[in-house]
PDB file of N, CA and C in Angstrom:
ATOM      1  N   UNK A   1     -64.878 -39.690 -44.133  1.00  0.00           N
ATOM      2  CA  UNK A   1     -65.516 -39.025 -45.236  1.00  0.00           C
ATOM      3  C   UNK A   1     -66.203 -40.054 -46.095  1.00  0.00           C
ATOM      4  N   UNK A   2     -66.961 -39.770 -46.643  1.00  0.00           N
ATOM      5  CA  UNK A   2     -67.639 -40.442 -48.027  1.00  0.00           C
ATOM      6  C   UNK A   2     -68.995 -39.518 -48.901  1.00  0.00           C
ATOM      7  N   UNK A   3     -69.477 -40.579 -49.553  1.00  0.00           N
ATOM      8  CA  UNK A   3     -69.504 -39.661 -50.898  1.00  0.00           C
ATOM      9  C   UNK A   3     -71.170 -39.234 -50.337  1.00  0.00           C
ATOM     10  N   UNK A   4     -71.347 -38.169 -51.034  1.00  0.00           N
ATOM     11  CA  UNK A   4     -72.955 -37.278 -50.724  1.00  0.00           C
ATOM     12  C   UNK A   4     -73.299 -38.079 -51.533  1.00  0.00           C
ATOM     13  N   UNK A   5     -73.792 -39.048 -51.138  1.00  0.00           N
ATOM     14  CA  UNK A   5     -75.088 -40.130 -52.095  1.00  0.00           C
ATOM     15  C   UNK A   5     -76.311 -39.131 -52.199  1.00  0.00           C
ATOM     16  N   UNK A   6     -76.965 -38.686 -50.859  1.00  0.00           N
ATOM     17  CA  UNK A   6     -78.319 -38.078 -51.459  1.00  0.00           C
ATOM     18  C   UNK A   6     -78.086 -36.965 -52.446  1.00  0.00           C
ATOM     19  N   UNK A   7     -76.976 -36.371 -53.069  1.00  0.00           N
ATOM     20  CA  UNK A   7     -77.191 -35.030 -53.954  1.00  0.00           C
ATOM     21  C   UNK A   7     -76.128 -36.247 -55.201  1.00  0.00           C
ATOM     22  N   UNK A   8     -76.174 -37.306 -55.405  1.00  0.00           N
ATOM     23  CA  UNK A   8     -75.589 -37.730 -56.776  1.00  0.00           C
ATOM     24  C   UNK A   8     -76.109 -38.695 -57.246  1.00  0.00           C
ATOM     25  N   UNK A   9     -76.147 -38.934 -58.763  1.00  0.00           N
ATOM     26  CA  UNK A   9     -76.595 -40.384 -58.891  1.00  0.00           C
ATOM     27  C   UNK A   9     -75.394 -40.900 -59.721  1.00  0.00           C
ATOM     28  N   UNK A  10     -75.061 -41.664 -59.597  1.00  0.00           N
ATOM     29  CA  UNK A  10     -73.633 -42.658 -60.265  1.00  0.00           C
ATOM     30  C   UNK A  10     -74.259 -44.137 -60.583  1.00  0.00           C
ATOM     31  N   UNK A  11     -73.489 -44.150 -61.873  1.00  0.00           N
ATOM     32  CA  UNK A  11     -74.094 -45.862 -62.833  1.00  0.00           C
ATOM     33  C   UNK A  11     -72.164 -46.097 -63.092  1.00  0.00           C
ATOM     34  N   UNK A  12     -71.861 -47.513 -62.373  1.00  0.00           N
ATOM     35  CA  UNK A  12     -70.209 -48.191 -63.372  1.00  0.00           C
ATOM     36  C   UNK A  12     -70.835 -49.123 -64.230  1.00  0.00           C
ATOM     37  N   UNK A  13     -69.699 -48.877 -65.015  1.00  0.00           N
ATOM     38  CA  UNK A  13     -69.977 -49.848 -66.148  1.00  0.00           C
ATOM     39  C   UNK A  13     -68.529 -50.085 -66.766  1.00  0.00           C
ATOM     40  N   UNK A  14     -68.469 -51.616 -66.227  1.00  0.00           N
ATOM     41  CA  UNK A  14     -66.733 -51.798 -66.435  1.00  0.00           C
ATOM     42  C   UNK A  14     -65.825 -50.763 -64.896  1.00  0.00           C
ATOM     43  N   UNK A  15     -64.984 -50.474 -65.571  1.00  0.00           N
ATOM     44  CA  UNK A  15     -63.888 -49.707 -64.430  1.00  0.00           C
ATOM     45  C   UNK A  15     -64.266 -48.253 -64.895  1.00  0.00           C
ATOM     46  N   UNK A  16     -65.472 -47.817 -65.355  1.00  0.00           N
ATOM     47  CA  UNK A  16     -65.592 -46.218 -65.497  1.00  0.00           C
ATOM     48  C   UNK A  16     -66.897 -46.026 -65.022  1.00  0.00           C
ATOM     49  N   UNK A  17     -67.142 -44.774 -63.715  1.00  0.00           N
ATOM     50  CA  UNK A  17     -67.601 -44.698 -63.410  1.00  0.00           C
ATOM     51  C   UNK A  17     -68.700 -43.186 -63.826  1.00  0.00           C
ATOM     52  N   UNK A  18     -69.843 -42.822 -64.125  1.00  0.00           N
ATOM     53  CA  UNK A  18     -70.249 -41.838 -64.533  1.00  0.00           C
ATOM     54  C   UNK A  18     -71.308 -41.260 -63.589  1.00  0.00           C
ATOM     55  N   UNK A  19     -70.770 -40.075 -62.768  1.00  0.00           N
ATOM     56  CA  UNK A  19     -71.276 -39.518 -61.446  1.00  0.00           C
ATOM     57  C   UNK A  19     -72.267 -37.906 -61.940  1.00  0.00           C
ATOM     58  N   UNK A  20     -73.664 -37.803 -62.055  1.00  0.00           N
ATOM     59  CA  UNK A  20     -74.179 -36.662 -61.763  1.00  0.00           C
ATOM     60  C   UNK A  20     -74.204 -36.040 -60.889  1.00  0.00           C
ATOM     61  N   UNK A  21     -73.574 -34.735 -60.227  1.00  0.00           N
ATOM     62  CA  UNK A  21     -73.696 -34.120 -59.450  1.00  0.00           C
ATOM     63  C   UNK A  21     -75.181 -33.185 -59.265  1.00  0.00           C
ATOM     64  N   UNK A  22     -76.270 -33.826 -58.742  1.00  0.00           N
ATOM     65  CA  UNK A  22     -77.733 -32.920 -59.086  1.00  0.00           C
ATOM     66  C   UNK A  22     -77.925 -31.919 -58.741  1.00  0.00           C
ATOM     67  N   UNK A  23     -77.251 -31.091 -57.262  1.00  0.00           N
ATOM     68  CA  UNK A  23     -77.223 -29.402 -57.382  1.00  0.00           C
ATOM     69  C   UNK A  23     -77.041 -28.755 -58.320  1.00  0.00           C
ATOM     70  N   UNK A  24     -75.362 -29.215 -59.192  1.00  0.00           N
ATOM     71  CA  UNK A  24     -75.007 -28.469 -60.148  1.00  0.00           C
ATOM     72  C   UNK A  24     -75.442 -28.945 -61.585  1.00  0.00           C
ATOM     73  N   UNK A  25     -75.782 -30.183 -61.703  1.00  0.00           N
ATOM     74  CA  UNK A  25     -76.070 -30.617 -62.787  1.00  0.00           C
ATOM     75  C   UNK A  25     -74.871 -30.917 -63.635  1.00  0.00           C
ATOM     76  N   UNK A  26     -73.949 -31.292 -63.323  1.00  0.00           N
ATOM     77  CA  UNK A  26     -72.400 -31.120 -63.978  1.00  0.00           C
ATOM     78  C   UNK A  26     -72.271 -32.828 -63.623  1.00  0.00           C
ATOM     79  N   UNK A  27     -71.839 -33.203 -64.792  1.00  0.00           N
ATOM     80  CA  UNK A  27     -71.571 -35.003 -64.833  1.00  0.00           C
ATOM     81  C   UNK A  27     -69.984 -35.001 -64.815  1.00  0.00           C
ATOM     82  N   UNK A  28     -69.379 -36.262 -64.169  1.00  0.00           N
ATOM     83  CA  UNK A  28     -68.315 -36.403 -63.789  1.00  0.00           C
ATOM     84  C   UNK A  28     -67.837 -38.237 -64.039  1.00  0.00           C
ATOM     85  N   UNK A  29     -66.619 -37.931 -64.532  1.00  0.00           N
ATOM     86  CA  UNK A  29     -66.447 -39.462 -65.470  1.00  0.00           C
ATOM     87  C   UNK A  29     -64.847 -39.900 -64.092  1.00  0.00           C
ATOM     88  N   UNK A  30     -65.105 -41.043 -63.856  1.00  0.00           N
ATOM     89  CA  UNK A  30     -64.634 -42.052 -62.684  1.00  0.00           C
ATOM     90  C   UNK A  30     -63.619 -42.793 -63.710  1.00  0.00           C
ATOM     91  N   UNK A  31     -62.574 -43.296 -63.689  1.00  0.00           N
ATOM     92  CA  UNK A  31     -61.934 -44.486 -64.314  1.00  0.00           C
ATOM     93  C   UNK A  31     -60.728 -45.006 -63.247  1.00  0.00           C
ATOM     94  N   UNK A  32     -60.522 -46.356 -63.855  1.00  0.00           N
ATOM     95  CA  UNK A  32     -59.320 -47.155 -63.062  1.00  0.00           C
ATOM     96  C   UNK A  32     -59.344 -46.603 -61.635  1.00  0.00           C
ATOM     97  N   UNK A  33     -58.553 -46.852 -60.754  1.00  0.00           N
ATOM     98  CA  UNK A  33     -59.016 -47.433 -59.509  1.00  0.00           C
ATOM     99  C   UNK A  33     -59.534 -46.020 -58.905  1.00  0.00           C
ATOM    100  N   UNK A  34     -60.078 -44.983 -59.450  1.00  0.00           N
ATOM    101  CA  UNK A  34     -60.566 -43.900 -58.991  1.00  0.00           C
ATOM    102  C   UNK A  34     -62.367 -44.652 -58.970  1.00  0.00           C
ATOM    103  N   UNK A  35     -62.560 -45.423 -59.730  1.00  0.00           N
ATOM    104  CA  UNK A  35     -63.743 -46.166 -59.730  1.00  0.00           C
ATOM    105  C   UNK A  35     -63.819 -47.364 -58.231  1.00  0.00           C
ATOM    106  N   UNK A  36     -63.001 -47.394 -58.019  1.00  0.00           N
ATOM    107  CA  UNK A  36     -62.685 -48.696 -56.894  1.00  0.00           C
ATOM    108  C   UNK A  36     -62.893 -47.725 -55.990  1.00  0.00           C
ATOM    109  N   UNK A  37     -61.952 -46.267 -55.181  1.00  0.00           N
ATOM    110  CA  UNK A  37     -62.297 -45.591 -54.172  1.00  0.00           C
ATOM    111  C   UNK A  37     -63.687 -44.775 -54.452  1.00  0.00           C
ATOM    112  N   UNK A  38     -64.188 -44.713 -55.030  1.00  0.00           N
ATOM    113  CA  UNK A  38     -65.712 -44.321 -55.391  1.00  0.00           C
ATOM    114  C   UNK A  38     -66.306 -45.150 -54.403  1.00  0.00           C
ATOM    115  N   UNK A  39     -66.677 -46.537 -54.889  1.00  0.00           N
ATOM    116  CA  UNK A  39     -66.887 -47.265 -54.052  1.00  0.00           C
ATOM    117  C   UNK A  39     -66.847 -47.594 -52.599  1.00  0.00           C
ATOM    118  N   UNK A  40     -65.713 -47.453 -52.678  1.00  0.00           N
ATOM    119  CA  UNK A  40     -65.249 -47.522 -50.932  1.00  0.00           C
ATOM    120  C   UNK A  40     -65.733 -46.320 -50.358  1.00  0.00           C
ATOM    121  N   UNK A  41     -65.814 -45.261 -51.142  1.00  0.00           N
ATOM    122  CA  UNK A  41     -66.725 -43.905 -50.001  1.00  0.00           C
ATOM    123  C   UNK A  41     -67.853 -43.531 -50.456  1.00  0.00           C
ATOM    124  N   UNK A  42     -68.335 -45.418 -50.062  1.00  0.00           N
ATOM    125  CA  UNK A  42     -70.050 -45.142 -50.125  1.00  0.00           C
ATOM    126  C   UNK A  42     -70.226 -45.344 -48.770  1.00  0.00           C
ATOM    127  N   UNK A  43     -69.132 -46.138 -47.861  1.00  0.00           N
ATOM    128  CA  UNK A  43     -69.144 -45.907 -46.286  1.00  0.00           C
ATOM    129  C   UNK A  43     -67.998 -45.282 -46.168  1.00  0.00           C
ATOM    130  N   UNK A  44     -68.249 -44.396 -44.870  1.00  0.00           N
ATOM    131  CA  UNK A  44     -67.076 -43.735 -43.840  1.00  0.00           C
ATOM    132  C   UNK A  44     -66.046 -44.150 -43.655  1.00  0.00           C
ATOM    133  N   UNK A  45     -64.962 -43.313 -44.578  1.00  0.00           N
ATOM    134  CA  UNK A  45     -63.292 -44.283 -44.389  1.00  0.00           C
ATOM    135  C   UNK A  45     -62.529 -43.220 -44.242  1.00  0.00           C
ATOM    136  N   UNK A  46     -61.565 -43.008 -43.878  1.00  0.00           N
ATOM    137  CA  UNK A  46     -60.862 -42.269 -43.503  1.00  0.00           C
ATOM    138  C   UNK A  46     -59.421 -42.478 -44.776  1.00  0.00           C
ATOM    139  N   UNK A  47     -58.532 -41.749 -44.570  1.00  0.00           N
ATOM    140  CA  UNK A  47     -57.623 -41.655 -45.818  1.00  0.00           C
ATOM    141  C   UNK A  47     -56.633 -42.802 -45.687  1.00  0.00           C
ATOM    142  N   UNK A  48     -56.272 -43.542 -44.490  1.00  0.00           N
ATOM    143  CA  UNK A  48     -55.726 -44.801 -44.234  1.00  0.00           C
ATOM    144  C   UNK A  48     -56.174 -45.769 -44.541  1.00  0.00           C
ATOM    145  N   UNK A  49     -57.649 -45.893 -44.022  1.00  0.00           N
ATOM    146  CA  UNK A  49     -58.410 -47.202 -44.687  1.00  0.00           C
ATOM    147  C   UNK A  49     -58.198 -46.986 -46.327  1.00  0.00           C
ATOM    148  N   UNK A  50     -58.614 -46.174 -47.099  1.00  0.00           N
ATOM    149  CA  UNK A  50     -58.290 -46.198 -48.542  1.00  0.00           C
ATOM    150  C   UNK A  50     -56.768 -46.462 -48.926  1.00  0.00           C
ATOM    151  N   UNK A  51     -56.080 -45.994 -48.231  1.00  0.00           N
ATOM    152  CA  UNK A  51     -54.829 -46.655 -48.829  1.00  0.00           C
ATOM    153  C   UNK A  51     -54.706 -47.748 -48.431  1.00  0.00           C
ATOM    154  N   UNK A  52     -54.994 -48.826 -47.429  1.00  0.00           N
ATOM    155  CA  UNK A  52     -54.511 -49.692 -47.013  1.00  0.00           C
ATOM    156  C   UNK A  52     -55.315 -50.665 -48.415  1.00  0.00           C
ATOM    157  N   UNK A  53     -56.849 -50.366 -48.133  1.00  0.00           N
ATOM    158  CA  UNK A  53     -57.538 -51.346 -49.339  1.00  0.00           C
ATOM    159  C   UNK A  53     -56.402 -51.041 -50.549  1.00  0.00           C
ATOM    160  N   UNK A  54     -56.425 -49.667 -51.156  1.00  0.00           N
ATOM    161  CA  UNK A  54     -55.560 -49.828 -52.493  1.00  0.00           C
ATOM    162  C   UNK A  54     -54.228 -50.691 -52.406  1.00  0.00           C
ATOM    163  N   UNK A  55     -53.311 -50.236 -51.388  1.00  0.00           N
ATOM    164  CA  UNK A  55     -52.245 -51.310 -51.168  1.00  0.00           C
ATOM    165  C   UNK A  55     -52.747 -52.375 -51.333  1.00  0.00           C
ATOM    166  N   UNK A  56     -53.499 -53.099 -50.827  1.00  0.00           N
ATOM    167  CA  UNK A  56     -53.988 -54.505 -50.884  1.00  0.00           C
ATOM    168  C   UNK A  56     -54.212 -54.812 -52.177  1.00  0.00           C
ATOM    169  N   UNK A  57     -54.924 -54.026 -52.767  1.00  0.00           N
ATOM    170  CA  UNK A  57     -55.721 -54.661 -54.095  1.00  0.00           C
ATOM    171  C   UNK A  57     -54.537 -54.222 -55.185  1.00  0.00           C
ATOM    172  N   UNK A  58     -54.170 -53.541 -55.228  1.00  0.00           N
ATOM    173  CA  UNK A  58     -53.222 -53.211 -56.587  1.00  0.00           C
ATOM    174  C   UNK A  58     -51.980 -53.596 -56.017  1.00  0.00           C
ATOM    175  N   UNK A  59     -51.045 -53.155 -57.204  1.00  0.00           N
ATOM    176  CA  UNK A  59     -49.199 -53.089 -57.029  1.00  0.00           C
ATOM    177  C   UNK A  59     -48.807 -51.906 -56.794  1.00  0.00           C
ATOM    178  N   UNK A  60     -49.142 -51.138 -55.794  1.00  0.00           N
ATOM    179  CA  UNK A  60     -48.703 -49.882 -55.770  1.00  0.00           C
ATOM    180  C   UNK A  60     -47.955 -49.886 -53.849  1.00  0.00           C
ATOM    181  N   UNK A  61     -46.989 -49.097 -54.042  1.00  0.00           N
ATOM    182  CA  UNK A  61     -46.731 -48.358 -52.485  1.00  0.00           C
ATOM    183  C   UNK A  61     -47.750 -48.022 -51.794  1.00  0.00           C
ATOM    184  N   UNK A  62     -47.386 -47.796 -50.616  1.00  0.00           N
ATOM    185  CA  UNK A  62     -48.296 -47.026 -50.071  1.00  0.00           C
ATOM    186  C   UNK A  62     -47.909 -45.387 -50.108  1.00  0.00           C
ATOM    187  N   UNK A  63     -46.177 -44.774 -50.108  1.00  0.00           N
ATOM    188  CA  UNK A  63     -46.437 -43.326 -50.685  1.00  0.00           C
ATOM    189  C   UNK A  63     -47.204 -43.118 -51.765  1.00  0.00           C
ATOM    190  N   UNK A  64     -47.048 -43.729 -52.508  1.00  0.00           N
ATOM    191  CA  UNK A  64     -47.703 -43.618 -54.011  1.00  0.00           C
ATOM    192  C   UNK A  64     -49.051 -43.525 -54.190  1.00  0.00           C
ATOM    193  N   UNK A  65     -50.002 -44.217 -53.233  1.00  0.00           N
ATOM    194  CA  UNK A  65     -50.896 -44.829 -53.096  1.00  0.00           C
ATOM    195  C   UNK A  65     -51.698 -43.434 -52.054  1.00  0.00           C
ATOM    196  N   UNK A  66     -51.062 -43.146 -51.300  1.00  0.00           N
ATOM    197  CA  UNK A  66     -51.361 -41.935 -50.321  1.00  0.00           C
ATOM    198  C   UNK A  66     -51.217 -40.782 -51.538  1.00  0.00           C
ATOM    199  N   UNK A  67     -50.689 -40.128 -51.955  1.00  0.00           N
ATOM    200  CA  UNK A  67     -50.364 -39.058 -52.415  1.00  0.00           C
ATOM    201  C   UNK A  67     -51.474 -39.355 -53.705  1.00  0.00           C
ATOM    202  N   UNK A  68     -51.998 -40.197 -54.728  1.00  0.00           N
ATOM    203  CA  UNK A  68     -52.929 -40.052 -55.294  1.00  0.00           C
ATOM    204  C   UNK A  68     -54.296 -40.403 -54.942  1.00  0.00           C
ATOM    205  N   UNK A  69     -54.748 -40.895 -53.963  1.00  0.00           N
ATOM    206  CA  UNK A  69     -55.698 -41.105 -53.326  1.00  0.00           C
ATOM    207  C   UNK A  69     -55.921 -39.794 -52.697  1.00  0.00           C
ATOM    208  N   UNK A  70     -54.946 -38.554 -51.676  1.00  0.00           N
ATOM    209  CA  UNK A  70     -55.075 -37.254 -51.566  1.00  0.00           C
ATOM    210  C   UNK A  70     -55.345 -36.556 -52.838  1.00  0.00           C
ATOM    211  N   UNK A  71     -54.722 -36.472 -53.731  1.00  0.00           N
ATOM    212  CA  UNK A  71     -55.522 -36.041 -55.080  1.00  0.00           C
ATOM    213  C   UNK A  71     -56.704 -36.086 -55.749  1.00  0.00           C
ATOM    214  N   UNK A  72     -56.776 -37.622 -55.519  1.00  0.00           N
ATOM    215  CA  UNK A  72     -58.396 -37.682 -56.203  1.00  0.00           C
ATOM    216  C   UNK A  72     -59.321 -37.336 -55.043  1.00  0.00           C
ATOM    217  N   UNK A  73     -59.297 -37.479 -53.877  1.00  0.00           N
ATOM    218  CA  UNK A  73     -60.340 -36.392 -52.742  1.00  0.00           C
ATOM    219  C   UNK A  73     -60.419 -35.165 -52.495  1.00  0.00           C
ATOM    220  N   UNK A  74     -58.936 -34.770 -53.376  1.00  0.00           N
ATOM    221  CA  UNK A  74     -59.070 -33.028 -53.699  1.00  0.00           C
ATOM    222  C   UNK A  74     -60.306 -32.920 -54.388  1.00  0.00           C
ATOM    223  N   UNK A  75     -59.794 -33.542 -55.477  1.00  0.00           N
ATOM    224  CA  UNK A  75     -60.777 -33.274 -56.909  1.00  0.00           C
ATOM    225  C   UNK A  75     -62.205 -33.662 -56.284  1.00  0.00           C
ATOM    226  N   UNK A  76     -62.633 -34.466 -56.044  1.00  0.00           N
ATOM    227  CA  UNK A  76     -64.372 -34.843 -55.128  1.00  0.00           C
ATOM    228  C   UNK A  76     -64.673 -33.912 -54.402  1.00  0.00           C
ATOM    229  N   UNK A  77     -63.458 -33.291 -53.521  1.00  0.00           N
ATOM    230  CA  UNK A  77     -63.646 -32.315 -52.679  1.00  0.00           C
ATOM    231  C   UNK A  77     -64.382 -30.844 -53.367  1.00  0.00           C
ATOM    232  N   UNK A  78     -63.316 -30.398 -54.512  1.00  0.00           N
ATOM    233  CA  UNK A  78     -63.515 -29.208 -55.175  1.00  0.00           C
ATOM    234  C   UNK A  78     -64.815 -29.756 -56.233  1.00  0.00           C
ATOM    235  N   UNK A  79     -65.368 -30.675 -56.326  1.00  0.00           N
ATOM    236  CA  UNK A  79     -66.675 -30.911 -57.123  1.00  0.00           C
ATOM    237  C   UNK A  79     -67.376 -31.109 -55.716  1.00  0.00           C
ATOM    238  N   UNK A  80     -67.654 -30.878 -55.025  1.00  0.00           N
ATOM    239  CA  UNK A  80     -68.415 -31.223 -53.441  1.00  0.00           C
ATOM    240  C   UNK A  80     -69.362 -32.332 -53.744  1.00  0.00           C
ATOM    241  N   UNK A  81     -68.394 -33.026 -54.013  1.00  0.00           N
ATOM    242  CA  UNK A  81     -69.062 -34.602 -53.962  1.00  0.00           C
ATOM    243  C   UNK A  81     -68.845 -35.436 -52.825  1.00  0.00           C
ATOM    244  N   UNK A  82     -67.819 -35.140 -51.618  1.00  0.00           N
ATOM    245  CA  UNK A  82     -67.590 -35.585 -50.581  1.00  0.00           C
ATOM    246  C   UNK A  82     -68.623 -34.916 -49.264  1.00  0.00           C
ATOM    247  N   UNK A  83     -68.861 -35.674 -48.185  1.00  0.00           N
ATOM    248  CA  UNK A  83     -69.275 -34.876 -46.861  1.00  0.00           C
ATOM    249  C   UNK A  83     -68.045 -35.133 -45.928  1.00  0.00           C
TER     250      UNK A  83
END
């Protein structure tokens, strides 16, 4: 999965990320490492590769790390910001 670049435009600034969705016109605010997997699904990753990078980069588990990383691709999901 990763992110519908052609229907969004997104500017970070610092660790917050601020995403227009242009079908709907509805803006969407990114922070802390929800700004980091933004990033990472600007290419094709699957839900392992994202946890493994977050494991890597932060202090977190990997349950921990799985179960909010599934959350925040809900939420992208239900804003159809993902393909």
């Amino acid at each position: 999965m990763r992110v519908r670049v052609s229907d969004i435009s997104a500017r970070t600034i610092g660790d917050e990320t601020i995403v227009l969705s242009l079908p709907s016109s509805t803006y969407f605010t990114i922070t802390g490492v929800g700004t980091r997997l933004f990033e990472l699904l600007a290419e094709d990753r699957s839900v392992d590769d994202l946890v493994a990078a977050i494991v890597a980069e932060y202090d977190v588990d990997p349950g921990t790390a799985r179960r909010d990383i599934e959350a925040f691709l809900d939420r992208l999901r239900d804003a159809e910001l993902l393909r």
